[in-house]
Protein backbone atom coordinates (compact mmCIF):
# COMPACT_ATOMS: atom_id res chain seq x y z
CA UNK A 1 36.69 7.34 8.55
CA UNK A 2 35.59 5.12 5.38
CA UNK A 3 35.38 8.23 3.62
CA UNK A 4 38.58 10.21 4.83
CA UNK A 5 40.46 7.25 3.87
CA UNK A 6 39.08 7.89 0.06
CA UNK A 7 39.37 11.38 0.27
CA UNK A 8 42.97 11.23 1.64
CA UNK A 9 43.61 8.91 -1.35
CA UNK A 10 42.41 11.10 -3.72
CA UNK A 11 44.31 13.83 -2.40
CA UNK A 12 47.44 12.33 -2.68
CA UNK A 13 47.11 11.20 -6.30
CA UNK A 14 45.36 14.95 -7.38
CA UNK A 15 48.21 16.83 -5.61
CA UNK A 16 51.12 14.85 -7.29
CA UNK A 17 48.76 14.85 -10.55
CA UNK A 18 48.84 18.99 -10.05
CA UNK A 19 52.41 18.90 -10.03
CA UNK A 20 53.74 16.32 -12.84
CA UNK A 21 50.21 16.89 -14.78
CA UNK A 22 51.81 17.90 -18.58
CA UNK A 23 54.48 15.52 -18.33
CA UNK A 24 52.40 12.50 -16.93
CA UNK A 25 49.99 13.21 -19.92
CA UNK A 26 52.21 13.33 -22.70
CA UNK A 27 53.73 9.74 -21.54
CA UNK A 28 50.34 8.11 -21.13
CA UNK A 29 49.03 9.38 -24.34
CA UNK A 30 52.12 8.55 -26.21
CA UNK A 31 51.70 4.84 -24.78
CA UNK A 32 50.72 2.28 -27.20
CA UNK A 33 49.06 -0.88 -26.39
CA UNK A 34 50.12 -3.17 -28.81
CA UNK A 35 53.77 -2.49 -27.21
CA UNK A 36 52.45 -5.42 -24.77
CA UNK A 37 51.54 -8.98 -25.22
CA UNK A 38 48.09 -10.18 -24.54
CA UNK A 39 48.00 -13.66 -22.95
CA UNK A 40 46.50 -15.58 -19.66
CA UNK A 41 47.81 -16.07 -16.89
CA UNK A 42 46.91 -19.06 -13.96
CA UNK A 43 47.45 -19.00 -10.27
CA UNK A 44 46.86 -21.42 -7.59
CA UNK A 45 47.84 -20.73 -4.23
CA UNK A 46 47.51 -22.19 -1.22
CA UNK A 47 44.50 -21.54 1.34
CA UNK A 48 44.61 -20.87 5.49
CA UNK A 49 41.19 -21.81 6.10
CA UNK A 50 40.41 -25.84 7.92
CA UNK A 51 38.91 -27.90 5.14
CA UNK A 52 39.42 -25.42 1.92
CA UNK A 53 40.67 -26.29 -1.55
CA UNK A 54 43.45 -23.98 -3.20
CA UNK A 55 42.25 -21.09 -4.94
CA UNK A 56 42.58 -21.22 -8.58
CA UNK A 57 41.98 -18.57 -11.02
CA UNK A 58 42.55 -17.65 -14.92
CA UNK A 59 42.48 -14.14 -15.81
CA UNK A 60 44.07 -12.11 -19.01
CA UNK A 61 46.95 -10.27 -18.49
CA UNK A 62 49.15 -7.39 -20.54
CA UNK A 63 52.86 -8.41 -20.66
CA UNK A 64 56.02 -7.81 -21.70
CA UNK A 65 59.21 -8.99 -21.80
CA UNK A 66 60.92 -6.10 -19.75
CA UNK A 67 60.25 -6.25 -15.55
CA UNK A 68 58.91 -3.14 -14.73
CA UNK A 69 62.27 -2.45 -11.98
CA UNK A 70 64.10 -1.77 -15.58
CA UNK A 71 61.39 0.81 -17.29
CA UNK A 72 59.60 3.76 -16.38
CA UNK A 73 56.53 3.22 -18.06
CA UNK A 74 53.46 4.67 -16.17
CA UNK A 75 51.73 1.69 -17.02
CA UNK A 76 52.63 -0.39 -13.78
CA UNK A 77 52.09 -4.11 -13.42
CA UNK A 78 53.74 -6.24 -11.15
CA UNK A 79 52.58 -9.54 -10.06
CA UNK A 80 49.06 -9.28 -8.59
CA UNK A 81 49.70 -5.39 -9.11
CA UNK A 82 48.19 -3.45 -11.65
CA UNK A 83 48.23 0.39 -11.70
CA UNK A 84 49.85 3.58 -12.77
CA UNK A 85 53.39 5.48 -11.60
CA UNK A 86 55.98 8.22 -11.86
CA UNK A 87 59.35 7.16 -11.93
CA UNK A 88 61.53 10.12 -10.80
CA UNK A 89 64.99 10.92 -12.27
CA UNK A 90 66.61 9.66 -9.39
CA UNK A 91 64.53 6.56 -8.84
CA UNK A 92 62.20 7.75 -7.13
CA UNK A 93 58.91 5.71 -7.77
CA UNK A 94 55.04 6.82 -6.73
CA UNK A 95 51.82 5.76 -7.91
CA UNK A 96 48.56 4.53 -7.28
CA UNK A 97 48.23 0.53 -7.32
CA UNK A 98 45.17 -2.33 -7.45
CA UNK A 99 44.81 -5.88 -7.08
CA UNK A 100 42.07 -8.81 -6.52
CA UNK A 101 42.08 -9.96 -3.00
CA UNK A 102 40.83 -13.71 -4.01
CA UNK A 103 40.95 -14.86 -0.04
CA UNK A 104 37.60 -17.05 0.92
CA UNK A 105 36.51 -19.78 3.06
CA UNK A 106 34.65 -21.43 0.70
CA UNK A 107 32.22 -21.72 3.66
CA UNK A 108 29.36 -22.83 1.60
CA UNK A 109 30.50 -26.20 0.18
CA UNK A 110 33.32 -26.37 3.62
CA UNK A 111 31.97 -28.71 6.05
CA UNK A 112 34.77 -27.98 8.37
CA UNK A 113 33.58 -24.08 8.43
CA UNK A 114 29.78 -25.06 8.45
CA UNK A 115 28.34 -21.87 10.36
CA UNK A 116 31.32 -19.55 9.14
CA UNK A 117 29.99 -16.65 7.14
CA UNK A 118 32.35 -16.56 3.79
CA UNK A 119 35.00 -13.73 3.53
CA UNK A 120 34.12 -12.65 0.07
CA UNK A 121 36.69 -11.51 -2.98
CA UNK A 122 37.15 -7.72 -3.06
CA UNK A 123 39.09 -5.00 -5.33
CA UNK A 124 42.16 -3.79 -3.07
CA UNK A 125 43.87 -0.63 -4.01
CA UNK A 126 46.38 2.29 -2.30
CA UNK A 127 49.43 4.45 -2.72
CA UNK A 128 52.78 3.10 -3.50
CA UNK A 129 56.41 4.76 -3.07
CA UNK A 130 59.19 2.81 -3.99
CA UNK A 131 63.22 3.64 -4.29
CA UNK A 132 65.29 1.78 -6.95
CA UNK A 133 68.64 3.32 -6.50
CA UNK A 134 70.42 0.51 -5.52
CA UNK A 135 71.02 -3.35 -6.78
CA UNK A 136 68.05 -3.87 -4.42
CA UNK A 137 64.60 -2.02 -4.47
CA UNK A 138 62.49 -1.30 -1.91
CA UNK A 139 58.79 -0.82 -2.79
CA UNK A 140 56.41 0.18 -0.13
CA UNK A 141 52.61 0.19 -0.57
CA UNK A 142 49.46 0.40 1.41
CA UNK A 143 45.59 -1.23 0.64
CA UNK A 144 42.20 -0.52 1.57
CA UNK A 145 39.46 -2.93 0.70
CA UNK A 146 37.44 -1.02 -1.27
CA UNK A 147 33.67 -2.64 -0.54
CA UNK A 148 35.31 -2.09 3.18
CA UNK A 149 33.66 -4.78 5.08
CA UNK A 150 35.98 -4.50 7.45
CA UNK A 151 37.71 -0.70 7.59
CA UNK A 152 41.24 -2.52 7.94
CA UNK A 153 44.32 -1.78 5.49
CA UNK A 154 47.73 -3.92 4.98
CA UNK A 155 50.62 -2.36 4.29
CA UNK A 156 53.80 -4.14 2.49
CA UNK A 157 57.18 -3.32 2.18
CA UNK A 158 59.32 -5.67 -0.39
CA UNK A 159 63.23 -5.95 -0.85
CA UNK A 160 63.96 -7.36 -4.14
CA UNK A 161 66.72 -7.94 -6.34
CA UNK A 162 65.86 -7.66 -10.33
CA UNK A 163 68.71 -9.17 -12.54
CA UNK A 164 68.54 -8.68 -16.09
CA UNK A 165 69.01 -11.85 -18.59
CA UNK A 166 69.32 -11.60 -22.44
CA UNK A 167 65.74 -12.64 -22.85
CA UNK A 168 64.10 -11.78 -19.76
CA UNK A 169 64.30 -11.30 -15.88
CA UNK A 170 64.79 -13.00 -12.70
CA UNK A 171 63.81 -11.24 -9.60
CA UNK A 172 64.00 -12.40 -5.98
CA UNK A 173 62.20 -11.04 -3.63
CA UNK A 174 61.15 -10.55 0.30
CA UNK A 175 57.73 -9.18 1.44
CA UNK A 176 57.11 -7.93 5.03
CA UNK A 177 53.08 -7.76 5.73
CA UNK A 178 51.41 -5.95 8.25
CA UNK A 179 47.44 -6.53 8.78
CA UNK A 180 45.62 -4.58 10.60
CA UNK A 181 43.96 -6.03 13.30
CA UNK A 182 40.33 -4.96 11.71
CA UNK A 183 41.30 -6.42 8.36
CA UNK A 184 43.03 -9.73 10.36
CA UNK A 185 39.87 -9.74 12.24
CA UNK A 186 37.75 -9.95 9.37
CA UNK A 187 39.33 -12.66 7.73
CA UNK A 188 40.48 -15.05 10.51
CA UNK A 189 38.44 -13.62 13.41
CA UNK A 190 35.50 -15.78 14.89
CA UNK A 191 32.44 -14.01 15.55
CA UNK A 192 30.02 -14.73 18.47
CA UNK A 193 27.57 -16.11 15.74
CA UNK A 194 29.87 -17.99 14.04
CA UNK A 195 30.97 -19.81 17.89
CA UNK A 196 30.51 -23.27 18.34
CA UNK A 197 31.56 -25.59 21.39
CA UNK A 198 34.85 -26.23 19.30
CA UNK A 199 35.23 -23.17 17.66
CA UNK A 200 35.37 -20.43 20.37
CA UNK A 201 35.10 -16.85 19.82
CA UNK A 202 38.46 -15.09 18.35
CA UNK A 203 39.72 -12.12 18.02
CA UNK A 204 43.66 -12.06 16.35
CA UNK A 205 44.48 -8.70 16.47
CA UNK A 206 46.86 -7.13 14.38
CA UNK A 207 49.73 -9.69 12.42
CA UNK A 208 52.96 -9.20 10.24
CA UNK A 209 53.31 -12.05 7.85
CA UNK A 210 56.81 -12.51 5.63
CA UNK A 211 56.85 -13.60 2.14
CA UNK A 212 59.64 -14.96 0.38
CA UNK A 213 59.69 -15.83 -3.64
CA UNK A 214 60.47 -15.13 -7.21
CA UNK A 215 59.70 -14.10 -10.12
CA UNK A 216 60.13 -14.53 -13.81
CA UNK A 217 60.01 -13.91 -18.00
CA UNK A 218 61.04 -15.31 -20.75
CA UNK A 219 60.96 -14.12 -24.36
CA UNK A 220 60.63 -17.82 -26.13
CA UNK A 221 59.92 -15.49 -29.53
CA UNK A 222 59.79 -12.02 -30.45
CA UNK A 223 56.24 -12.64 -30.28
CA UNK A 224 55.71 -15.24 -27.48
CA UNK A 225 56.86 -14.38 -23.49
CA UNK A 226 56.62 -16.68 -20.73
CA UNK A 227 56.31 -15.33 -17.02
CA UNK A 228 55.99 -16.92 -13.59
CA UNK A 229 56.11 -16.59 -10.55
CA UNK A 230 56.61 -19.05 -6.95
CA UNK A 231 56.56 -18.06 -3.40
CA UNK A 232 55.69 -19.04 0.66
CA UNK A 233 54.51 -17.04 3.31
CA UNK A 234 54.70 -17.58 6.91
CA UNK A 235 51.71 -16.82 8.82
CA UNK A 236 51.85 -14.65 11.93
CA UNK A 237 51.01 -16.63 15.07
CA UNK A 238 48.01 -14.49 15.53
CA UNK A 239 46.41 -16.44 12.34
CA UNK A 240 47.52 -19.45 13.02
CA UNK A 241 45.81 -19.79 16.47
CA UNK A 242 42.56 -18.78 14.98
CA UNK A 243 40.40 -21.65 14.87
CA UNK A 244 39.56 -21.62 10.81
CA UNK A 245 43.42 -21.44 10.12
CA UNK A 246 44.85 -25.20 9.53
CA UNK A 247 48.10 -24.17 7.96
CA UNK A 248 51.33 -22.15 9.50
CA UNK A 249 52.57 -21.68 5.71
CA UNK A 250 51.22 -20.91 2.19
CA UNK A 251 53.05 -21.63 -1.22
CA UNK A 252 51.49 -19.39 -4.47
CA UNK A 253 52.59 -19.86 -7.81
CA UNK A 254 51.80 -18.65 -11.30
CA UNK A 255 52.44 -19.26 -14.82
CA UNK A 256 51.47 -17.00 -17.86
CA UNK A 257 51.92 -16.90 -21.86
CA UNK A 258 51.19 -14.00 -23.52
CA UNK A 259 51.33 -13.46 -27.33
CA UNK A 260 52.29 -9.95 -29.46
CA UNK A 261 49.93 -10.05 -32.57
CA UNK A 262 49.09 -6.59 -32.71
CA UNK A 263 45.49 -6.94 -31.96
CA UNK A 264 44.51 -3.19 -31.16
CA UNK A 265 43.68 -0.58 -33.69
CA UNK A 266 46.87 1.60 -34.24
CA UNK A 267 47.11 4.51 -31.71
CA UNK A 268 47.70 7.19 -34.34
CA UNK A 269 44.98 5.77 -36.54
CA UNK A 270 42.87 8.87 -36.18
CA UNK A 271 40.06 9.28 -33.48
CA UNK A 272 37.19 7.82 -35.72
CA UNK A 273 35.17 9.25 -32.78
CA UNK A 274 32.76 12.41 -32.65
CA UNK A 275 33.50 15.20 -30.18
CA UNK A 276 29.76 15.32 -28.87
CA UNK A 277 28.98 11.98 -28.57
CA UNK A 278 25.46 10.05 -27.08
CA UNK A 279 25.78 6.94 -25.89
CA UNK A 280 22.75 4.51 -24.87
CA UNK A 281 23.59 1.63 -23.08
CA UNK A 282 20.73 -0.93 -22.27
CA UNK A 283 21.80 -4.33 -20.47
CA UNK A 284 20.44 -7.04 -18.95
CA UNK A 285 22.23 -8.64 -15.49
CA UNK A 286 21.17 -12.10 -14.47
CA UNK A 287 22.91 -11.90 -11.18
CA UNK A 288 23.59 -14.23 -7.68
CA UNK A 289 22.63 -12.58 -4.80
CA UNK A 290 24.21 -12.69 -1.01
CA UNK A 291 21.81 -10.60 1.23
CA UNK A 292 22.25 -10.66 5.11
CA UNK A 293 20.01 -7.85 7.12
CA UNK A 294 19.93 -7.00 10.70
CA UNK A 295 16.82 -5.24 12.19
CA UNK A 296 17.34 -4.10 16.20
CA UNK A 297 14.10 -3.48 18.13
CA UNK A 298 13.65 -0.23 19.59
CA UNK A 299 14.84 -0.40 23.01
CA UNK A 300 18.15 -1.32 21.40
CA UNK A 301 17.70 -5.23 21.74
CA UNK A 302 20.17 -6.58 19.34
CA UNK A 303 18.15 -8.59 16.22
CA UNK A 304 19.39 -11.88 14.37
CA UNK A 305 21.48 -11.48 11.06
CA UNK A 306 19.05 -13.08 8.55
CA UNK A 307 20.68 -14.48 5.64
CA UNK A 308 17.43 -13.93 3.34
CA UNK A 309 18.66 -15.91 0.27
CA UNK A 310 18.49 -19.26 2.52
CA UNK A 311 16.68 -18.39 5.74
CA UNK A 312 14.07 -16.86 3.82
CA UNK A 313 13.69 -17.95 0.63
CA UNK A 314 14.36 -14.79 -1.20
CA UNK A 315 15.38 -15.28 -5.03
CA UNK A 316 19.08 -15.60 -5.32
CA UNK A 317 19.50 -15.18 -8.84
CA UNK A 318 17.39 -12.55 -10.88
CA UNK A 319 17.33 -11.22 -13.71
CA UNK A 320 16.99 -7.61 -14.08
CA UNK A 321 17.36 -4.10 -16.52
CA UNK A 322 20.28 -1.55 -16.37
CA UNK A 323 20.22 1.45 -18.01
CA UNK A 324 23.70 3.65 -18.56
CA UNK A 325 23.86 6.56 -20.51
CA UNK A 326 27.34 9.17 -21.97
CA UNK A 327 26.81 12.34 -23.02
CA UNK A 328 30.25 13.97 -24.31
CA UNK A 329 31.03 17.58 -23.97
CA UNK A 330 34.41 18.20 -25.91
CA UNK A 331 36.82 15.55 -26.44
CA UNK A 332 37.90 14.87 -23.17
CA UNK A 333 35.11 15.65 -21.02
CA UNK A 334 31.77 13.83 -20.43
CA UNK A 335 28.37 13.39 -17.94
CA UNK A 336 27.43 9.48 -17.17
CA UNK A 337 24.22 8.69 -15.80
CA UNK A 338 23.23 5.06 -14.81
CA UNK A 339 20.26 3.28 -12.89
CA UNK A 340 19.50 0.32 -11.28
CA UNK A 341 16.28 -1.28 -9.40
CA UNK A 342 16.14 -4.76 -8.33
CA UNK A 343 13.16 -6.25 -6.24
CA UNK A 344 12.38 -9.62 -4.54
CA UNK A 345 9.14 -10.72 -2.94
CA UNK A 346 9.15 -13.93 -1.21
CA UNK A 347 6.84 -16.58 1.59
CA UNK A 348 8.08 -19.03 3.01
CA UNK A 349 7.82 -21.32 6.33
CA UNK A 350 10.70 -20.84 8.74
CA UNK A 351 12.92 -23.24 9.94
CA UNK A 352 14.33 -21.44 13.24
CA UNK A 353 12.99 -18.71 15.33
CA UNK A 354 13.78 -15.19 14.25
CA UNK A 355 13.83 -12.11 15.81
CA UNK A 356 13.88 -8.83 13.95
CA UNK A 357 12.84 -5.47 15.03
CA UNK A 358 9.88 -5.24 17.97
CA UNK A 359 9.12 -9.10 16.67
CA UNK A 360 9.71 -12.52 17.09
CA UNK A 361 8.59 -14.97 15.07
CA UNK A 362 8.87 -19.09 16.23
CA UNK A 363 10.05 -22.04 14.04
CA UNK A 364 6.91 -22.87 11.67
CA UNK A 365 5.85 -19.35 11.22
CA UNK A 366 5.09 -18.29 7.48
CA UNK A 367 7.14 -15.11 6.59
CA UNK A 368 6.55 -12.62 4.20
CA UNK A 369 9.35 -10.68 2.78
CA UNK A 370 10.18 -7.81 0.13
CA UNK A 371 13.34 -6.72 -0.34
CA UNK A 372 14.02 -3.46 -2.78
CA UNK A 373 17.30 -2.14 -3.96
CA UNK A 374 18.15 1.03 -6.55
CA UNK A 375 20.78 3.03 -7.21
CA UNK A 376 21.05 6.25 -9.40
CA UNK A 377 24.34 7.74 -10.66
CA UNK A 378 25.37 11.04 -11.56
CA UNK A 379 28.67 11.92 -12.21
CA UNK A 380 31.10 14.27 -14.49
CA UNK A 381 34.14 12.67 -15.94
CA UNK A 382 37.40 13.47 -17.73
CA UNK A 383 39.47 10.96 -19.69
CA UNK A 384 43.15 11.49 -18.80
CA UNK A 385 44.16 10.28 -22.63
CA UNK A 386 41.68 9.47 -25.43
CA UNK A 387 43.25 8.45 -28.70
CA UNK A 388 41.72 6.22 -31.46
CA UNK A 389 43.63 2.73 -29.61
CA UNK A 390 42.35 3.76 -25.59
CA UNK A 391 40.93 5.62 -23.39
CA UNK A 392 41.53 6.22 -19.62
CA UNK A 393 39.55 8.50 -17.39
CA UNK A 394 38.75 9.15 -14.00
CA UNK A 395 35.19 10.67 -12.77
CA UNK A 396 33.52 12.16 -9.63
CA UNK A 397 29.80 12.89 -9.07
CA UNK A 398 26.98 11.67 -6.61
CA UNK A 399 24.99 9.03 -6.74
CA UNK A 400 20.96 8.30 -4.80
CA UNK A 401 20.75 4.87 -3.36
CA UNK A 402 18.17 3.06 -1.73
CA UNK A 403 17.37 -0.09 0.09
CA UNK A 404 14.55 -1.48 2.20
CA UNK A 405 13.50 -4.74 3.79
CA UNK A 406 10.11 -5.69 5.33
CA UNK A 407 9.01 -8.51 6.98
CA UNK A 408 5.74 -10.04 8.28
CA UNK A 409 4.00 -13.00 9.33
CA UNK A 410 1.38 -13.75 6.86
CA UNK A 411 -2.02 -12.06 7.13
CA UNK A 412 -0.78 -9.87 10.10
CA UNK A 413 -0.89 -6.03 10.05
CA UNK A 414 2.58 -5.71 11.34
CA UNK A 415 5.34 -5.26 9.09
CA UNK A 416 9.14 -4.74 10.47
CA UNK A 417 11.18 -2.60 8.03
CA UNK A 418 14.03 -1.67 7.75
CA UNK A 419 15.67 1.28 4.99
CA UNK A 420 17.85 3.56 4.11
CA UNK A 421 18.43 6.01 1.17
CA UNK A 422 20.93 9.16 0.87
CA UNK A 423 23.38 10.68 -1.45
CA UNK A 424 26.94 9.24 -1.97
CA UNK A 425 30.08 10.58 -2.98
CA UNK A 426 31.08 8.94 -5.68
CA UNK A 427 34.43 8.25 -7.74
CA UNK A 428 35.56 6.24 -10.29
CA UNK A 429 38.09 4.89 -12.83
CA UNK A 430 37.05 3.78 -16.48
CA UNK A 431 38.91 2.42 -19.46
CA UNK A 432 38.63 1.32 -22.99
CA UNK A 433 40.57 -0.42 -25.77
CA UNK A 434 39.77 -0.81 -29.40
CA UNK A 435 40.38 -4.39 -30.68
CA UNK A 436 41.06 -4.62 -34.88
CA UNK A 437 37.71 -5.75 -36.46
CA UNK A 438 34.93 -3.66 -34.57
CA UNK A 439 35.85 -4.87 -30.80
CA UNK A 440 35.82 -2.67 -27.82
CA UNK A 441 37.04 -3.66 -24.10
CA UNK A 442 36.07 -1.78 -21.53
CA UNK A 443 35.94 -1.70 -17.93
CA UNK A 444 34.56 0.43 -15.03
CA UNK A 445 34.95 1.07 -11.39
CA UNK A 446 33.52 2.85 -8.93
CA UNK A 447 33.27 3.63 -5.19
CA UNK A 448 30.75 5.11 -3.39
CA UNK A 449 31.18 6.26 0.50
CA UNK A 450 28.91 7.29 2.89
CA UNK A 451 30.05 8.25 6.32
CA UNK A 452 27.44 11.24 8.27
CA UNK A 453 24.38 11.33 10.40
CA UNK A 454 22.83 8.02 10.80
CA UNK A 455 24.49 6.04 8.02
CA UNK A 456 27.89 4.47 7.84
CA UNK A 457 29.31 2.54 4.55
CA UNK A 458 30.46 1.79 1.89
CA UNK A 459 29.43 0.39 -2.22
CA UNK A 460 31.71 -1.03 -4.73
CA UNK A 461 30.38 -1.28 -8.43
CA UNK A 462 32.45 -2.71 -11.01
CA UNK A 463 32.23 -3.91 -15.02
CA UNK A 464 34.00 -5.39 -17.72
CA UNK A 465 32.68 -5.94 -21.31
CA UNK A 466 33.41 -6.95 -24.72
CA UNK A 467 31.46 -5.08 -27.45
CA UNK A 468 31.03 -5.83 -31.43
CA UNK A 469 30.13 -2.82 -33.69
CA UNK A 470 27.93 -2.63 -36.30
CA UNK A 471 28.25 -0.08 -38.18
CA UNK A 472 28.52 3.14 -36.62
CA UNK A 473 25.43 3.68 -34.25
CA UNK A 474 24.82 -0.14 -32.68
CA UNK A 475 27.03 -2.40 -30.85
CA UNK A 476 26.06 -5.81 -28.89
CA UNK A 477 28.16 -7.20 -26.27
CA UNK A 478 28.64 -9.24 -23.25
CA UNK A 479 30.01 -8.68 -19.63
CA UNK A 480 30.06 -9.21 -16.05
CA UNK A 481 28.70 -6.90 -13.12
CA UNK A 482 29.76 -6.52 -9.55
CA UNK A 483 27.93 -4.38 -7.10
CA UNK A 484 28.70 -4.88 -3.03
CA UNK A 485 26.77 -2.68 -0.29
CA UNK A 486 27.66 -2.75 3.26
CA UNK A 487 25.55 -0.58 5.65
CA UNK A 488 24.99 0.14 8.87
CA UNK A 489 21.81 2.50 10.00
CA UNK A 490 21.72 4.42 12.95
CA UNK A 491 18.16 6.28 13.65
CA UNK A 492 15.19 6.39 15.40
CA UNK A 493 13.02 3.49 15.05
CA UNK A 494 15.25 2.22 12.80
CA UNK A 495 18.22 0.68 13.81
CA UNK A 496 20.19 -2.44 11.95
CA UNK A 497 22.72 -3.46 9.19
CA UNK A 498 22.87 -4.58 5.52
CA UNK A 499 25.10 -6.85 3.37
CA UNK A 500 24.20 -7.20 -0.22
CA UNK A 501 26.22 -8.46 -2.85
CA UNK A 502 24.69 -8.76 -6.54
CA UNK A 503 27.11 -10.17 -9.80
CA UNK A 504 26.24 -12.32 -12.59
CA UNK A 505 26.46 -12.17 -16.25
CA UNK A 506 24.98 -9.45 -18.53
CA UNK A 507 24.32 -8.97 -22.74
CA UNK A 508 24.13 -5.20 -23.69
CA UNK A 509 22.91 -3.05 -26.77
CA UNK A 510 24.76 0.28 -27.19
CA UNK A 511 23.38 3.20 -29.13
CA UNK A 512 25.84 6.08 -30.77
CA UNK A 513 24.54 9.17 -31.55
């Protein structure tokens, strides 16, 4: 399912690619970046959980002074939406949309939610169709979480009303919310783990939550724009009878200023880039890790989920090598490889009994552990527009991973393991901006699904860096690295579940040949 959802994704944006490919080109190569303000933007909204702060977060932002309801730019950012579109002549609107889903417990520093395993961030995306034929526009769109911990969706339709001012926009605006009852599950669900003698086991189902706010910009200068945003949402009772939900209501709001100063080298500047092109790309992540791994014995006995950062002792930061490598073919076309390895070996005494696989081990018993993760990628890309200022691209390939875990009690012979490795379908986005003075932003995503035989789901890997050149073979930058694997094996003798999360900071050379 986890990967017919992708595929059925992918199908929808190649088929209306196929169709309004020349057209769709032109515009996106014609677009010019330093038509938009960079600024930052800071949101604080309100959180469900018992016990938990609001969620805060900074984060840059392109802007202008024009609501997107009044242009037909492909470029398509609304709100927490970013992503690209085709606006039809007769307001007709379809495209392909992302956002950060920033909802957490905030279990680990919660005392209210002690027990609760966190709900982590995750990278949203979906289809979009939208009609804007009328004073008010409709805009429907659909999400899957793409590290799919869950294999729910929402799906959103919005009514709102944009009114044009001399210097900017006002737009009201209603949002109907349907979560499925996987995704509600997930996130306000109680698990029989998680059960206490006041916090019974839950399951919501499926909820419809309903939005109300608005939106705004400013031009305070030709160069300086204000926007903004304030809303509430009702919950659906589902959520609010779960047992980690305190609130009935949430209030958002937002603020941004965003500056025009020109900052990226002109578009029609002139490539200044080779058509066969090497790149070498060594980095080093130091990372936090989240592990959780589930090992069933073989009769089928359920085994504990052992959180091996705390329960064990594993490291949960490292620091480790990536290597990433581009070899161009032609201007638009290239082959990325990239590889990663990250091991752990730890002892420690434990504090509760733990079962996992054929063994149990008491309270007091030293445990060995090793823990091995890698991941090898393959893939062919093509950049959708490439001009001196950008580049945009999407890519497809496969990519090897593996993982194992094996446990012991010190000295003994017997060692419970459990692994996995296979080939995944992989696909990606990339993109890339050239800042005046040497600067280069980039940023990468990719998804890899696994759905067959005796393995079922899903990895997320995503980067953003900033890189100096220096003359024109080396560049140096820093970044930040997110990879998320959720698993569950299915096979003889080898039966159980994993949950790894590694992100963290990294410094990079890059090599140009």
């Amino acid at each position: 399912m986890r990967l017919a959802k992708t595929l059925s994704v992918l199908s929808l944006l190649l088929t209306s690619y196929g169709a309004l490919a020349e057209s769709a080109l032109d515009s996106f190569r014609n677009q010019d970046l330093n038509d938009y303000a960079l600024g930052l933007a800071f949101t604080v909204a309100q959180n469900p959980y018992i016990g938990a702060s609001p969620t805060t977060v900074i984060y840059p932002i392109l802007a202008t002074v024009e609501h997107s309801s009044f242009t037909r730019s492909r470029l398509l950012i609304r709100g927490e939406n970013i992503g690209v579109r085709f606006v039809t002549d007769n307001d007709w609107e379809f495209g392909l949309v992302g956002r950060v889903q920033t909802l957490g417990t905030g279990a680990g520093d919660n005392a209210d939610l002690q027990g609760v395993r966190d709900r982590g961030w995750a990278i949203e995306s979906g289809p979009l169709i939208g009609w804007r034929g009328s004073p008010v526009h409709l805009q429907l769109r659909s999400y899957w979480e793409l590290p799919n911990r869950h294999s729910g969706a929402t799906t959103e339709l919005e009514f709102s009303y944009p009114q044009h001012l001399d210097r900017g926009f006002i737009v009201p605006a209603v949002r109907i919310s349907y979560l499925s009852d996987a995704y509600n599950g997930y996130y306000f669900g109680v698990t029989d783990q998680e059960s206490t003698a006041s916090r019974p086991v839950y399951q919501p189902g499926s909820a419809t939550n309903i939005w109300a706010g608005v939106s705004f910009g400013y031009e305070l200068t030709p160069d300086w724009l204000l926007r903004g945003s304030i809303g509430l949402e009702q919950l659906d009772d589902s959520i609010q009878d779960s047992p980690l939900v305190g609130r009935d209501r949430l209030w958002s709001a937002s603020i941004a200023i965003a500056h025009k100063a020109n900052l990226f080298v002109p578009r029609d500047a002139g490539s200044g880039q080779k058509e066969r092109e090497f790149e070498i790309r060594m980095s080093t992540l130091n990372g936090a890790i989240d592990t959780r791994v589930t090992r069933d014995s073989d009769d089928g006995q359920p085994g504990d989920a052992v959180d091996l950062e705390n329960f064990l002792a594993s490291a949960d930061r490292k620091t480790v090598t990536q290597f990433d490598g581009i070899l161009r073919m032609g201007y638009y076309h290239r082959i990325e490889v990239g590889a990663f390895r990250l091991t752990r070996n730890a002892s420690t005494a434990i504090q509760d009994d733990l079962s996992f696989g054929d063994q149990n081990y008491p309270a007091g018993t030293l445990i060995q552990s090793e823990v091995k993760t890698g991941l090898i990628r393959l893939a062919y890309a093509y950049s959708l527009l490439r001009d001196s200022q950008k580049e945009l691209g999407v890519s497809a390939g496969l990519s090897y991973f593996s993982f194992e875990t094996s446990i012991s009690e010190a000295g003994s012979p017997d060692i419970e393991r459990l692994s996995a490795s296979a080939p995944l379908p992989t696909f990606g986005v990339f993109a890339t901006a050239l800042i005046k003075g040497k600067w280069q932003l980039s940023a990468d995503a990719k998804v890899f699904a696994l759905d067959f035989d005796r393995y079922d789901g899903f990895m997320s890997y995503a980067s953003v860096g900033l890189e100096r050149k220096f003359g024109d073979i080396v560049g140096v930058g820093v970044g930040y690295d997110f990879y998320s694997l959720n698993l569950s094996v299915n096979k003889l003798g080898d039966t159980g579940a994993f949950d790894f999360v590694y992100q963290g900071p990294k410094l990079f050379v890059n090599l140009s040949f």
